[in-house]
Protein backbone atom coordinates (compact mmCIF):
# COMPACT_ATOMS: atom_id res chain seq x y z
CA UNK A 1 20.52 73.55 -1.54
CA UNK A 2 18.66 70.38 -0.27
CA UNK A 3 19.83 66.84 -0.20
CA UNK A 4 17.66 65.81 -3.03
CA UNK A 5 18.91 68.44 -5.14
CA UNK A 6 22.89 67.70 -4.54
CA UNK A 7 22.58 63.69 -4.40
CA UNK A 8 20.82 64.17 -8.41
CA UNK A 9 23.33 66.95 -9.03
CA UNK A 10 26.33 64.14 -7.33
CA UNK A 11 25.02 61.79 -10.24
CA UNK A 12 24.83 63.55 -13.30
CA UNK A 13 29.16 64.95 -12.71
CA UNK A 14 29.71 60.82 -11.78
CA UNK A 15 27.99 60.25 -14.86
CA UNK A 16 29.59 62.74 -17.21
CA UNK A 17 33.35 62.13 -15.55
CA UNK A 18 33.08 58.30 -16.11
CA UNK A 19 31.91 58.49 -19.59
CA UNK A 20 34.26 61.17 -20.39
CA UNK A 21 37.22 58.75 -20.55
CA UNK A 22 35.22 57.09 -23.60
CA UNK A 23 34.09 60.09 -25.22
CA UNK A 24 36.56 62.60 -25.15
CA UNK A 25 38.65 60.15 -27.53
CA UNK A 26 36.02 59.93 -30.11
CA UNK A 27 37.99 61.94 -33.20
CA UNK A 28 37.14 62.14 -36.85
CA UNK A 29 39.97 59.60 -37.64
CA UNK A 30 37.94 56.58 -35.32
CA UNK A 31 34.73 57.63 -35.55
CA UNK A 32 34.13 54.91 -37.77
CA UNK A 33 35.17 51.64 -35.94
CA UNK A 34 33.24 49.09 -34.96
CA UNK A 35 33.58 45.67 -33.55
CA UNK A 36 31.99 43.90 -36.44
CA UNK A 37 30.11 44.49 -39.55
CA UNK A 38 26.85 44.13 -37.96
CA UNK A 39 27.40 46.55 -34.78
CA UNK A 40 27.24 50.45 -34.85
CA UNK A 41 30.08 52.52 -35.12
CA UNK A 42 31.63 54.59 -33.06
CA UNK A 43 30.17 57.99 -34.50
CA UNK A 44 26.99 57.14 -34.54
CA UNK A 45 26.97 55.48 -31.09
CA UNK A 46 28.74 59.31 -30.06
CA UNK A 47 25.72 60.63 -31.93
CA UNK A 48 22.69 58.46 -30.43
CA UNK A 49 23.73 59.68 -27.36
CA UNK A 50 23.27 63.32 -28.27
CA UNK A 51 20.18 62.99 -29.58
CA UNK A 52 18.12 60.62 -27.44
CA UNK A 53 19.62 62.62 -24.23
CA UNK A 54 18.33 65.89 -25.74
CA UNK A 55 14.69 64.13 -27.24
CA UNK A 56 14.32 62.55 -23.79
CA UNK A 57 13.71 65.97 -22.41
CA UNK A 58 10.44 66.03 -24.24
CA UNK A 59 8.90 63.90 -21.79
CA UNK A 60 10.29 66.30 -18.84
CA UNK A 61 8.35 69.20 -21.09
CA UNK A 62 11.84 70.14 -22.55
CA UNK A 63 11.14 70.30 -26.37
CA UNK A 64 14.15 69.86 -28.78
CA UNK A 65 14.87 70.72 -32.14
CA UNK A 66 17.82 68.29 -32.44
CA UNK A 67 16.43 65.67 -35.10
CA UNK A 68 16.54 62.42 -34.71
CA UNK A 69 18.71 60.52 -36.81
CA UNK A 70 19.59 57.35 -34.68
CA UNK A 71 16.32 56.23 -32.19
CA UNK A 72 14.84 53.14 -33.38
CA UNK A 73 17.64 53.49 -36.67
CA UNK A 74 20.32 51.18 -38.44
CA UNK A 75 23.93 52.41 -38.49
CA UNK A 76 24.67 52.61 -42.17
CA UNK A 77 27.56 54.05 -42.58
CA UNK A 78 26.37 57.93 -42.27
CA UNK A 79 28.89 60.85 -41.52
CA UNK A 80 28.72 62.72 -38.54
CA UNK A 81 30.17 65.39 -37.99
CA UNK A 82 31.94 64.95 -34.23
CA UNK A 83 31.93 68.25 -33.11
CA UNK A 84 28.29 68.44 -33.78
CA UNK A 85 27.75 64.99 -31.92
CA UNK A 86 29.78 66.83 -28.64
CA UNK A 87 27.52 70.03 -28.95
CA UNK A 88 24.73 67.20 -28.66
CA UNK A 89 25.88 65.63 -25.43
CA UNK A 90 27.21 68.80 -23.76
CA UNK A 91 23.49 70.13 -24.64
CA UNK A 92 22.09 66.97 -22.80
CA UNK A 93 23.92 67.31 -20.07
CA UNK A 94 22.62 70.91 -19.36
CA UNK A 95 19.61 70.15 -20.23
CA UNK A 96 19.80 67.82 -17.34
CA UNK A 97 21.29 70.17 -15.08
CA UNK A 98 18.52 72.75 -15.44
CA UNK A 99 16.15 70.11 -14.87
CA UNK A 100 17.61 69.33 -11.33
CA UNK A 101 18.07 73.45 -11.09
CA UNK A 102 14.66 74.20 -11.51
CA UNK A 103 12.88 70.94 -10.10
CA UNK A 104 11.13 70.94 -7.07
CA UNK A 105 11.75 67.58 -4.63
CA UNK A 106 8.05 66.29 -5.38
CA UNK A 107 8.26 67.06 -9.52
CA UNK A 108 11.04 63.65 -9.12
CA UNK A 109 8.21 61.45 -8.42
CA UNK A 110 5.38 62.86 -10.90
CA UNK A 111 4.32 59.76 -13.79
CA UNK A 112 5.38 60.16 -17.13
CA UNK A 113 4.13 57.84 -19.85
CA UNK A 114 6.75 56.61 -22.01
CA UNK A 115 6.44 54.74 -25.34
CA UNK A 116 9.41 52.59 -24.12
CA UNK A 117 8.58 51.85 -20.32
CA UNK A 118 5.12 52.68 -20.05
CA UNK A 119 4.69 55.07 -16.84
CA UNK A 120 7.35 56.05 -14.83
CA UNK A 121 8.13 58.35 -12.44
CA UNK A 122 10.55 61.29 -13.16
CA UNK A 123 13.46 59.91 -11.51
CA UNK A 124 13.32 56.80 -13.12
CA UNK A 125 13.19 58.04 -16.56
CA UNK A 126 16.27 60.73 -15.26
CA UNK A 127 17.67 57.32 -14.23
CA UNK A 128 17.80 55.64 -17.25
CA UNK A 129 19.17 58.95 -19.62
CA UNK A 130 22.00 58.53 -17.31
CA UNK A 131 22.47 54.71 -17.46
CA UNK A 132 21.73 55.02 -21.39
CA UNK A 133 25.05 57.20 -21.55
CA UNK A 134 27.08 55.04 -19.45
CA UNK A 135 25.89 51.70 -21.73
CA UNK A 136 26.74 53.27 -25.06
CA UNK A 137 29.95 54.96 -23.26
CA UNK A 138 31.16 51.40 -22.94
CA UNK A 139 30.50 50.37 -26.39
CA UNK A 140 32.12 53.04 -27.32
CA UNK A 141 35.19 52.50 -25.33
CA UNK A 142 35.05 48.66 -26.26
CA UNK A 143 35.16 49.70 -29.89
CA UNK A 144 38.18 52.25 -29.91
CA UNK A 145 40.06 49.50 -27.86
CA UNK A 146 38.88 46.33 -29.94
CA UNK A 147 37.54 47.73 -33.48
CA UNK A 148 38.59 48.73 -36.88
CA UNK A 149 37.36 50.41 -39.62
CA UNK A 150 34.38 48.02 -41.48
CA UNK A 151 32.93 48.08 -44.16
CA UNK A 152 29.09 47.82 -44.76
CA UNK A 153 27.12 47.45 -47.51
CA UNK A 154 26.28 51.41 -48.09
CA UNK A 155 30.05 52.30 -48.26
């Protein structure tokens, strides 16, 4: 296996061992915490990860029929169902695998438009999906530490 290959493959188990200290405590019981009234909670912070890890694979030619319920969408209280949310992420994460798997070194730098960054290569976009996870990991862990069960205005 070439550098390349292993330094991407080095980044994606950092990236899933550091946010697993946050995630693997998201349960049923705190899945609706947050810091305040107007911040997301932590199930659907769990579950924006799952999907926009999974839809970002679209622009890698990966289609998925995960729907989006959180891109671009207001936290109002909505159930979701955690083991659902975990199938997401663990689904994103071998998505992401198979992409290093089956990428050649040059794919990394081929353009991409994005609606969100404009063009980018590859990497960056692969770059961000994994920075993406580690920002919401830390809300997440900020919000089983710090929060409590809110309500809103849909409860």
């Amino acid at each position: 296996m070439n550098t390349q290959k292993k330094l991407l493959q080095e980044m994606l188990v950092q990236n899933i061992t550091t946010n697993s200290f946050a995630l693997n405590r998201v349960t049923n019981e705190n899945q609706k915490y947050r810091l305040n009234a107007e911040t997301a909670s932590v199930g659907f912070i769990y579950r924006h990860i799952g999907e926009t890890m999974n839809l970002f694979g679209y622009f890698f030619g990966i289609p998925s029929d995960i729907q989006n319920t959180t891109l671009v969408q207001q936290d109002n209280g909505q159930d979701y169902d955690i083991e659902t949310s975990k199938l997401y992420i663990d689904q994103g994460y071998k998505m992401l695998e198979n992409l290093i798997n089956t990428s050649k070194d040059e794919d990394w730098f081929l353009k991409i438009d994005t609606p969100f960054f404009g063009t980018v290569t590859r990497m960056r976009l692969f770059s961000h999906i994994l920075f993406h996870n580690s920002h919401h990991a830390g809300q997440i862990s900020l919000t089983l530490s710090r929060g409590q069960v809110l309500t809103t205005e849909s409860d």
